[in-house]
Protein backbone atom coordinates (compact mmCIF):
# COMPACT_ATOMS: atom_id res chain seq x y z
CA UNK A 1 -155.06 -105.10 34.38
CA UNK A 2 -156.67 -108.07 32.11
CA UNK A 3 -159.12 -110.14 34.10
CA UNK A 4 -158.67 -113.71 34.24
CA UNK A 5 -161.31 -114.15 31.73
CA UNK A 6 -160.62 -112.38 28.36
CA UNK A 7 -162.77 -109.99 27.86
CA UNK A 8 -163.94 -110.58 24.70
CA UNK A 9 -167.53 -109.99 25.75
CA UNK A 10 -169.50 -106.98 27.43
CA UNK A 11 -170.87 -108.93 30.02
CA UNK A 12 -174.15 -108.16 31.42
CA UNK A 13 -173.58 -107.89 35.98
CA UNK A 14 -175.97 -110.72 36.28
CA UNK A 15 -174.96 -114.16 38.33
CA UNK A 16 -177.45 -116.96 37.33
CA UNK A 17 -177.15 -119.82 39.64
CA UNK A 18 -180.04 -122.13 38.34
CA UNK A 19 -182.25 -122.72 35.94
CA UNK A 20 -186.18 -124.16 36.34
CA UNK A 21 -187.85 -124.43 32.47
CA UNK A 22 -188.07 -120.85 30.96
CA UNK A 23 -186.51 -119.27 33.78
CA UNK A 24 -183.08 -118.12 35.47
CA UNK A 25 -182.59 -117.40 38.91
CA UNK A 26 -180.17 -115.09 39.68
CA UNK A 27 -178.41 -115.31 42.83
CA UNK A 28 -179.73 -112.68 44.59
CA UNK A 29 -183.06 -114.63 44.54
CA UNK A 30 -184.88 -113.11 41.67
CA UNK A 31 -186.40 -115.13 38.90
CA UNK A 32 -185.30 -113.46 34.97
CA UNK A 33 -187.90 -115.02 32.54
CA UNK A 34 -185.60 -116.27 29.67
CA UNK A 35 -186.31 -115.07 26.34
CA UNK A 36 -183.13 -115.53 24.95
CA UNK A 37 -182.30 -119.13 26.17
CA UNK A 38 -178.80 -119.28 25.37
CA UNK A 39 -179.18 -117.59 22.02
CA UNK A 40 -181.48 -120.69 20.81
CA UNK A 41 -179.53 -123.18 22.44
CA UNK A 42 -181.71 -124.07 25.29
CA UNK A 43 -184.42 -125.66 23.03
CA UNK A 44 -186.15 -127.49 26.11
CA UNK A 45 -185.35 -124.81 29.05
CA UNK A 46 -183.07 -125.21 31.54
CA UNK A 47 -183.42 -128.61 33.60
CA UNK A 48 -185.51 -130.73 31.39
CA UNK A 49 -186.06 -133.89 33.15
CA UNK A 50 -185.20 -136.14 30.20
CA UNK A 51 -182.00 -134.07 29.68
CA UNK A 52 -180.93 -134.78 33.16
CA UNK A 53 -182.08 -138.28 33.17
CA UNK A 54 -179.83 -138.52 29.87
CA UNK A 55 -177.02 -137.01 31.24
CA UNK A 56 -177.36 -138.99 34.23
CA UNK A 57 -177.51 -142.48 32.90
CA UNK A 58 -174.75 -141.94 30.49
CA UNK A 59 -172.42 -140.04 32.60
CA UNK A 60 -172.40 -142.94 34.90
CA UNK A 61 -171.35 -145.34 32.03
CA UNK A 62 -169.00 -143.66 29.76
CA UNK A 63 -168.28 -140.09 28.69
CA UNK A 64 -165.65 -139.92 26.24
CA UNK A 65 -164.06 -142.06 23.45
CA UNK A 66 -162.24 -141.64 20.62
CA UNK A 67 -163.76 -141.32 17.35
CA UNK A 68 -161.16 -144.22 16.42
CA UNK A 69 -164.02 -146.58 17.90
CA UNK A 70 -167.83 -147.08 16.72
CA UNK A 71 -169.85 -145.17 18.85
CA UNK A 72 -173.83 -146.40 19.34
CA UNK A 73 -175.00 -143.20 20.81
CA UNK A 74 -173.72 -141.41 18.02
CA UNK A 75 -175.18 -144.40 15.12
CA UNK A 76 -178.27 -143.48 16.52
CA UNK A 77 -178.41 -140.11 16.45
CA UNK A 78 -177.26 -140.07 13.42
CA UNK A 79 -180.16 -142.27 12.13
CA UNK A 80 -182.38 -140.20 13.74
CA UNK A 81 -181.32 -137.10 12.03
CA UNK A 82 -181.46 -139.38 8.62
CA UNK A 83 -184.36 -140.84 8.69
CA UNK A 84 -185.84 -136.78 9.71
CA UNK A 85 -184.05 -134.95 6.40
CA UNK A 86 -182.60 -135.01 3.10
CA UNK A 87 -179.36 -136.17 4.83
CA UNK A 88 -177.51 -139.82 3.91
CA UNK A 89 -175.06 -138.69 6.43
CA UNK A 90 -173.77 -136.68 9.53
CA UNK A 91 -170.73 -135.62 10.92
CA UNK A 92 -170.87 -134.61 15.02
CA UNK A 93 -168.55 -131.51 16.00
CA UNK A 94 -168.82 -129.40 19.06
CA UNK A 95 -170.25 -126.04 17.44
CA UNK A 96 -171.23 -124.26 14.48
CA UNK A 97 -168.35 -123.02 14.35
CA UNK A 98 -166.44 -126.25 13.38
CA UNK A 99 -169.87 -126.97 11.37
CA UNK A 100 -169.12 -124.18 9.08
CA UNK A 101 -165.04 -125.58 8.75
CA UNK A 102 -166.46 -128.55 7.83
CA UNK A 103 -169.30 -127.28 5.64
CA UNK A 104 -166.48 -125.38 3.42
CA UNK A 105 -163.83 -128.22 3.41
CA UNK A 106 -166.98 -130.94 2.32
CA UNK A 107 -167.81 -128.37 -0.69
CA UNK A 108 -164.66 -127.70 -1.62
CA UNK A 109 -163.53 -131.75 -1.50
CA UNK A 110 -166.47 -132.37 -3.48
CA UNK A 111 -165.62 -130.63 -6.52
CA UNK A 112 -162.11 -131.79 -6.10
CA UNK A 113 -163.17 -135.17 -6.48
CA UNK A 114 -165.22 -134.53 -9.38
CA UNK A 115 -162.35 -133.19 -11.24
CA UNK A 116 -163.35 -129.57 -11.22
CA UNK A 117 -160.69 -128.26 -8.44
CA UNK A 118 -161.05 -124.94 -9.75
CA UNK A 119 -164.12 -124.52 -7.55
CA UNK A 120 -163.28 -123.50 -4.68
CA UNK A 121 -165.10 -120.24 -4.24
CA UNK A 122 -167.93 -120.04 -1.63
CA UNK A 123 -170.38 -117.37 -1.65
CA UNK A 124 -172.14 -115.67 1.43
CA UNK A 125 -174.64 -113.20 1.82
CA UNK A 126 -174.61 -109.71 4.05
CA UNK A 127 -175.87 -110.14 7.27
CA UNK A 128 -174.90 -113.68 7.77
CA UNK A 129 -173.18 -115.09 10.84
CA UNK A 130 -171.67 -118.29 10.58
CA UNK A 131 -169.02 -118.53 13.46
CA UNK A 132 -165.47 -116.80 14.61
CA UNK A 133 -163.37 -119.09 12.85
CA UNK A 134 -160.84 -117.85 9.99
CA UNK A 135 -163.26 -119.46 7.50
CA UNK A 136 -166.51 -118.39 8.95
CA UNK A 137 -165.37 -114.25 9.49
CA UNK A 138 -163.80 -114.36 5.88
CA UNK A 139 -166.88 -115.82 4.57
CA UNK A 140 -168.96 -112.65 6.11
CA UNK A 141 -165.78 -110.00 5.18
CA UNK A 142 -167.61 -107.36 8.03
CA UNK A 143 -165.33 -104.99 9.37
CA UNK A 144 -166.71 -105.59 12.44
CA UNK A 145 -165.68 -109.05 12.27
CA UNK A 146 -162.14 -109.20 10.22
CA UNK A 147 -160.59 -105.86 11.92
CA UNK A 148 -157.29 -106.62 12.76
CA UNK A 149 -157.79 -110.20 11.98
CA UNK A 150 -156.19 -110.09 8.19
CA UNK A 151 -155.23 -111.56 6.38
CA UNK A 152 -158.50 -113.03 5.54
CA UNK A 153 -158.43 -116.62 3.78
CA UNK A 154 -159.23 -116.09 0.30
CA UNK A 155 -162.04 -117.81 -1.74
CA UNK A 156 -165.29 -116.13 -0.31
CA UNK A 157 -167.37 -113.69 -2.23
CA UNK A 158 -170.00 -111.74 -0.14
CA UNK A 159 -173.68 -111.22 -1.93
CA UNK A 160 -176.58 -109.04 -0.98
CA UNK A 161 -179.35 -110.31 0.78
CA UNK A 162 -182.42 -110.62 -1.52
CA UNK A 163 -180.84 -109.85 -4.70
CA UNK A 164 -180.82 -113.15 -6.54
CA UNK A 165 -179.95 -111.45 -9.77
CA UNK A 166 -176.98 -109.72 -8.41
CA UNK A 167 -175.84 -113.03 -6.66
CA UNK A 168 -176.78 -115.26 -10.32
CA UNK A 169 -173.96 -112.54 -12.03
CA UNK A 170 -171.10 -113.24 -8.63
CA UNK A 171 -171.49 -117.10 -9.09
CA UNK A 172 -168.60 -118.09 -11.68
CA UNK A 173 -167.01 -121.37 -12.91
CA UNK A 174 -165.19 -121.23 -9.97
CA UNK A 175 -167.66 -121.03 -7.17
CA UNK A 176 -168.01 -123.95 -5.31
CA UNK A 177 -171.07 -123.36 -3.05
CA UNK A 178 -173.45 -121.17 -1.69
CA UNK A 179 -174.26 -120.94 1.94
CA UNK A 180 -177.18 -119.31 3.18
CA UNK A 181 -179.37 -119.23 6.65
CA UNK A 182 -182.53 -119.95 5.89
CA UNK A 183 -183.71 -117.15 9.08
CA UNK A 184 -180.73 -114.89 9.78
CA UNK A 185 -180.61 -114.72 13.30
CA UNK A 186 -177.36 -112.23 14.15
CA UNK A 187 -178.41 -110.41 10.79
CA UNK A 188 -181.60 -109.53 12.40
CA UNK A 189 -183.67 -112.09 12.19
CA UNK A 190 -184.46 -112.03 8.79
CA UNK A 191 -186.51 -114.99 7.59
CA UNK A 192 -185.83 -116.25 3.93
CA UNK A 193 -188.92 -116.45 1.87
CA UNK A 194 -189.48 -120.17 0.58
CA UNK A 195 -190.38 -119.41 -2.73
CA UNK A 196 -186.93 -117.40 -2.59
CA UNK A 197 -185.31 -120.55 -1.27
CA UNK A 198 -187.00 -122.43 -4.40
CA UNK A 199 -185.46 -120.11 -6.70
CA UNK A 200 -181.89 -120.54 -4.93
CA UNK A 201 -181.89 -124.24 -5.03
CA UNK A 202 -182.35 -123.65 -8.72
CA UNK A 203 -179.88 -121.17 -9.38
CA UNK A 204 -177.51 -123.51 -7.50
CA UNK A 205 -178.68 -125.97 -9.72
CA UNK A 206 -178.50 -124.08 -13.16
CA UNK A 207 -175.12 -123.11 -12.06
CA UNK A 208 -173.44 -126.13 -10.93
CA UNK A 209 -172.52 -125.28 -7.69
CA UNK A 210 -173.98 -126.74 -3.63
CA UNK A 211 -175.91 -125.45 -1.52
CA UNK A 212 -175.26 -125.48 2.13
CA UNK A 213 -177.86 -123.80 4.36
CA UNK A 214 -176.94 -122.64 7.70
CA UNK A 215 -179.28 -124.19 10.74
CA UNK A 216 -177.10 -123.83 13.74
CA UNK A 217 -179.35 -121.06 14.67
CA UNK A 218 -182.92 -121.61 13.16
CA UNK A 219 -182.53 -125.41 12.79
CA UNK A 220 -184.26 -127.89 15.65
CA UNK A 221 -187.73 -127.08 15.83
CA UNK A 222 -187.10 -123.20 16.35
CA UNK A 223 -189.58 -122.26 13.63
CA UNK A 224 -192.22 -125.38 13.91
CA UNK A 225 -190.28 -127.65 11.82
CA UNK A 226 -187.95 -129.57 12.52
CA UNK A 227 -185.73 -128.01 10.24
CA UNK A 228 -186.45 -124.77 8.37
CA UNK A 229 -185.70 -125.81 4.75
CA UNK A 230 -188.34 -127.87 5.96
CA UNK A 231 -190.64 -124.88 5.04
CA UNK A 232 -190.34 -125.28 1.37
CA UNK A 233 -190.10 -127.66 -1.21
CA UNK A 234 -186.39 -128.13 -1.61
CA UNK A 235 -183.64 -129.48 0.12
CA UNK A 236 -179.87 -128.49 0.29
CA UNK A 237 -176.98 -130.56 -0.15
CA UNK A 238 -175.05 -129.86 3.07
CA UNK A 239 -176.55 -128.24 6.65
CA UNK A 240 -174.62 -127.10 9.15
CA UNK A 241 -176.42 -127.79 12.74
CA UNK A 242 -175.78 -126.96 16.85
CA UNK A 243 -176.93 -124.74 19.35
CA UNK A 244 -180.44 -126.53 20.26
CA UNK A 245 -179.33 -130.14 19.26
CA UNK A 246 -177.76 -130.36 22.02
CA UNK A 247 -179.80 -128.53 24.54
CA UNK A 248 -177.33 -126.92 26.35
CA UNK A 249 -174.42 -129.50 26.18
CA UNK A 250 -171.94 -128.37 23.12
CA UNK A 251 -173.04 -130.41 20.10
CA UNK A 252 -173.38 -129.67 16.94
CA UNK A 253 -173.15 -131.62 12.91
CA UNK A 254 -173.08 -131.66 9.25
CA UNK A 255 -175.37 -133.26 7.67
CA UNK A 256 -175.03 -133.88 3.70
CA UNK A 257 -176.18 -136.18 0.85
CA UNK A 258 -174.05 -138.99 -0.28
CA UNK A 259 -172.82 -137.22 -3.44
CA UNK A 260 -171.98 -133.96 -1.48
CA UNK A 261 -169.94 -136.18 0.95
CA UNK A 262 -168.34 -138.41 -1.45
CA UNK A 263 -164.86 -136.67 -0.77
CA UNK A 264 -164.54 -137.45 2.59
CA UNK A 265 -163.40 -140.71 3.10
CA UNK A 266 -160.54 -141.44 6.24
CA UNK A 267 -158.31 -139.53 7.35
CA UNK A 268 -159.34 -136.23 5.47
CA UNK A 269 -161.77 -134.59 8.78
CA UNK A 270 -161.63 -135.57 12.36
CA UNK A 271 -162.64 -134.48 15.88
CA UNK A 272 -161.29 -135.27 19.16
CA UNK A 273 -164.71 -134.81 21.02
CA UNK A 274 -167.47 -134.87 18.58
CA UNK A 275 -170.19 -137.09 18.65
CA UNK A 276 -168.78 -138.30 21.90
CA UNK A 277 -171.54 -140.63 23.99
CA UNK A 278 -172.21 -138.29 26.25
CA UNK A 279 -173.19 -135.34 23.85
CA UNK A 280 -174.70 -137.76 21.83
CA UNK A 281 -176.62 -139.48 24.38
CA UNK A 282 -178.09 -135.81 25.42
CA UNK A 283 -178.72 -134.64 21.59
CA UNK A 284 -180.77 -138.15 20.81
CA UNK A 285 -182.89 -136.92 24.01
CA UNK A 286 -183.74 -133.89 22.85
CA UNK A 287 -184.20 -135.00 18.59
CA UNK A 288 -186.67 -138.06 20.07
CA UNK A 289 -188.69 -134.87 21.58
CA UNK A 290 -188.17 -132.21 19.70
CA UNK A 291 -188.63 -133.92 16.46
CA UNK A 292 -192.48 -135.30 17.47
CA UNK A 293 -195.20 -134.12 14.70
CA UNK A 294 -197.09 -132.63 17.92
CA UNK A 295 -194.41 -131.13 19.94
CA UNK A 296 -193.40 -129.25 16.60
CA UNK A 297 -196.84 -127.92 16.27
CA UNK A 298 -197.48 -126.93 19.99
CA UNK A 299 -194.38 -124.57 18.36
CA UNK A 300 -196.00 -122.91 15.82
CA UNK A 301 -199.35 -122.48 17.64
CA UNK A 302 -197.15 -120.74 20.21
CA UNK A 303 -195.32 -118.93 17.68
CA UNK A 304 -198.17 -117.81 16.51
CA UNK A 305 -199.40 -116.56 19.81
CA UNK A 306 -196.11 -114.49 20.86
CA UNK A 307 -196.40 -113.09 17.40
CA UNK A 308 -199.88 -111.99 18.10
CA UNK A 309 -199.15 -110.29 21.58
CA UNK A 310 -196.35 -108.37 20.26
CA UNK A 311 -198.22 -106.95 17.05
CA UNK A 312 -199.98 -105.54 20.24
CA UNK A 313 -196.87 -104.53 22.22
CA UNK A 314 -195.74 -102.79 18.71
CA UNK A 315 -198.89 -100.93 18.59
CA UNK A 316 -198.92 -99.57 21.77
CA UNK A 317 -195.63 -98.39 22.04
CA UNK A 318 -195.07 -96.67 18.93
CA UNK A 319 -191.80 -94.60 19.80
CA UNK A 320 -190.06 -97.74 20.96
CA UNK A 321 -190.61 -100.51 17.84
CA UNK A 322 -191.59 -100.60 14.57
CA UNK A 323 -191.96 -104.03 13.41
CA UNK A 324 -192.38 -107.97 14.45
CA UNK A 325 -190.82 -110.30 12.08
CA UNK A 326 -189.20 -114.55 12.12
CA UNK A 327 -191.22 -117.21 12.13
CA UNK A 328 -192.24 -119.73 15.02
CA UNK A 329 -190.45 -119.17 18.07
CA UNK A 330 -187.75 -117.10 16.35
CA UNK A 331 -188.51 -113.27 16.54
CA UNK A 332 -187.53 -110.30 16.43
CA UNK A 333 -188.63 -106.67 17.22
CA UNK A 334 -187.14 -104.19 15.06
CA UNK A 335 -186.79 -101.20 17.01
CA UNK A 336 -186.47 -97.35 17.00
CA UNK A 337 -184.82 -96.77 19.96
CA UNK A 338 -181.24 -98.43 19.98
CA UNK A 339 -182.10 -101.78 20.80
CA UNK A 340 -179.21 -102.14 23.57
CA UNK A 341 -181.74 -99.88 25.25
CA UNK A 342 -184.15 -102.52 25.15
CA UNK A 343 -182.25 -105.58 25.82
CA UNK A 344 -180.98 -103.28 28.84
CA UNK A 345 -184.43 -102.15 30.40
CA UNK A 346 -185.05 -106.11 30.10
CA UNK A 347 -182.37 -106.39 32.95
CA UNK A 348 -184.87 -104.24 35.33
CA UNK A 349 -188.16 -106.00 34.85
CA UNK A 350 -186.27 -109.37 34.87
CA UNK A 351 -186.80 -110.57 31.45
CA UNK A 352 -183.26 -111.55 28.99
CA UNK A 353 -183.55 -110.93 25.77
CA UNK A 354 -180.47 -110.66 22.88
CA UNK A 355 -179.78 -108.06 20.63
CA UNK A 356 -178.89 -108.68 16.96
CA UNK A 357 -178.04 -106.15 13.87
CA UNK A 358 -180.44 -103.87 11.99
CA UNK A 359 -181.42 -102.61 15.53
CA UNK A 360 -183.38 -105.56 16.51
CA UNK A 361 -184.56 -107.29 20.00
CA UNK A 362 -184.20 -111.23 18.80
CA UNK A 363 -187.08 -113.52 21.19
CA UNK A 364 -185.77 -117.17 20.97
CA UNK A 365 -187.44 -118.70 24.28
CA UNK A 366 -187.29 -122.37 25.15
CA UNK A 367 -189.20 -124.31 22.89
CA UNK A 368 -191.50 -125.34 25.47
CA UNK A 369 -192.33 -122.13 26.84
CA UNK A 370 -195.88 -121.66 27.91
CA UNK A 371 -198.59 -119.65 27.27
CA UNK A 372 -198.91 -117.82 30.34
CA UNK A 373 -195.32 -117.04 29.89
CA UNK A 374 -195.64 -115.63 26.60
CA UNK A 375 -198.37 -113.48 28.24
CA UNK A 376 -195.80 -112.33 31.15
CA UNK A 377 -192.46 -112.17 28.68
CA UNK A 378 -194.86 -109.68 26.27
CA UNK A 379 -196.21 -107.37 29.81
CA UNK A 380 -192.35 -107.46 30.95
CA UNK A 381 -191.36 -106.24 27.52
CA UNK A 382 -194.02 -103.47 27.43
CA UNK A 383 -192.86 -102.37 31.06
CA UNK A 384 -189.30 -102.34 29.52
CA UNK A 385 -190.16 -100.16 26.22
CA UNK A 386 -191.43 -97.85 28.27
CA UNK A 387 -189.08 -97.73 30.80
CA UNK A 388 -185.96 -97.37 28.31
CA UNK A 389 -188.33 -94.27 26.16
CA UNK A 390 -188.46 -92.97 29.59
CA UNK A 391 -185.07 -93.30 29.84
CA UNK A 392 -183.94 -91.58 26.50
CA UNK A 393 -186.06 -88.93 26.69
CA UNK A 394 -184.81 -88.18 30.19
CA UNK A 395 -181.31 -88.14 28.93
């Protein structure tokens, strides 16, 4: 018999009842330090004072109201996220996922406006994760991910990650945009080198086609700035944001230049609770911390550190992981064991962490994680390596 809740997941038996910074407590009393923090979305833990004052003050005003009105919690957030990027302009949505909808529909507009609606192609690269929507599975065209699900929407090409040659030869007079994450995150955590993003932009350039990099899950301070294009010299013309902008509450935006955005004028998007004064109110709470000049470097100084301990974890446990790669507080341990095995012994030392593909353990803490609990989440993973080599060779 189907449970109540579709089981579209293979849920871990774990029944978190509260949350206190970077840890979960289940409700059998123990305390689970959190590595995985939502899958990035928990940028400042779990009860953050400022997030619950937020919450607080502007749940006792006004929580919802139609997009058909002006919205000053959503003005300024918007500013915010202006004044801190390339961007002339933001749309709020709830997720990524209706990021990416957007994303495509903004590209696509674009070139219809400019006369050229022949370009409507958008190309992707493997690896890439970009939602569960019809758009976003069709963009990646993984059987894992469009099995049984056909027929796909057409207009996506799929290029290989790295291979800027290959993708120069895919991008036609039809191809619209480009999307890219500038650290893979489901793909493995797979950072994109800036001088590679250089040559993209570019390309992109050369070519006459956007470029629309993918933040939802590296974006907001995850890698020490604020943004990761931030890394390198360029900018894109559309990013898609969520996950951490909101901190826990569902939030998420586009955020594009004036001449990327000059298709969509009234009437041709919407959303019935984006950018909504209560998600707004919450995501200008965590953008006035997150996007502080010190804040973003206590991130990379503790990136730095968690990369430092595991180098050590990798070296001591030989049989279990072969690499550390990401950037800031996005990392990931590429394993030789199955990583599930991993993730799992996690579950008996009390420590979450989340899988990803190419076999590896992704570490995406709260942003304000300490030090001390970098030292504990790196013994807690070493007791776990072992445990699950134990484990396998047991078996």
């Amino acid at each position: 018999m189907i449970p109540p809740v579709l089981p579209t997941y293979n849920r871990a038996p774990l029944h978190f009842v509260k949350g206190e910074g970077s840890w979960l407590i289940e409700e059998d009393g123990r305390r689970f330090l959190d590595m995985g923090a939502g899958i990035a979305v928990n940028a400042l833990g779990h009860g953050d004072p400022d997030l619950v004052a937020a919450l607080t003050e502007q749940g006792q005003k006004l929580w919802h109201l139609s997009n058909l009105y002006e919205i000053p919690q959503q003005e300024e957030l918007a500013l915010r996220l202006v004044e801190a990027t390339f961007a002339d302009t933001v749309f709020f949505t709830n997720s990524g996922t209706e990021a990416m909808e957007l994303a495509v529909k903004m590209a696509r507009k674009y070139w219809y406006e400019s006369g050229k609606p022949e370009k409507v192609e958008i190309i992707a690269f493997d690896g890439a994760f970009h939602g569960r929507s019809s758009a976003a599975i069709a963009a990646v065209n993984t059987e894992k991910m469009v099995k049984g699900f056909g027929p796909l929407l057409p207009g996506f090409k799929q290029a290989k990650w790295g291979d800027w040659e290959a993708l120069a030869a895919l991008v036609t007079d039809e191809t619209a945009a480009v999307i890219i994450e500038p650290v893979q995150g489901e793909g493995g955590i797979r950072p994109l080198d800036p001088a590679d993003l250089k040559a993209l932009r570019a390309l992109c350039d050369e070519k006459g086609c956007l470029l629309i990099l993918d933040e939802v899950q590296c974006g907001v301070g995850r890698t020490g700035k604020l943004f990761a294009y931030q890394w390198s010299s360029i900018t894109p013309d559309i990013m898609m944001v969520a996950k951490g902008i909101g901190g826990g509450f569902p939030l998420g935006a586009v955020l594009a230049t004036e001449e990327a955005a000059k298709g969509m004028v009234a009437g041709t998007h919407g959303s019935t609770y984006g950018g909504n004064p209560l998600g707004c109110a919450i995501g200008n709470a965590v953008i006035r911390k997150v996007a502080d000049a010190a804040f973003l470097e206590e991130v990379s100084r503790k990136g730095a550190l968690l990369r430092q301990k595991l180098e050590g974890l990798v070296a001591g446990n030989p049989e279990v992981f072969e690499a550390v790669r990401g950037q800031g507080l996005m990392i990931g341990l590429k394993c030789k064991l199955p990583c599930g095995e991993v993730v799992q012994a996690g579950y008996g030392v009390e420590l979450i962490t989340v899988p990803a593909a190419d076999n590896v353990v992704r570490l995406l803490p709260p942003l304000t994680i300490s030090d001390d609990e970098i030292g504990e989440a790196v013994a807690r993973l070493d007791r776990a390596a072992k445990a699950a080599l134990e484990t396998t060779k047991a078996g």
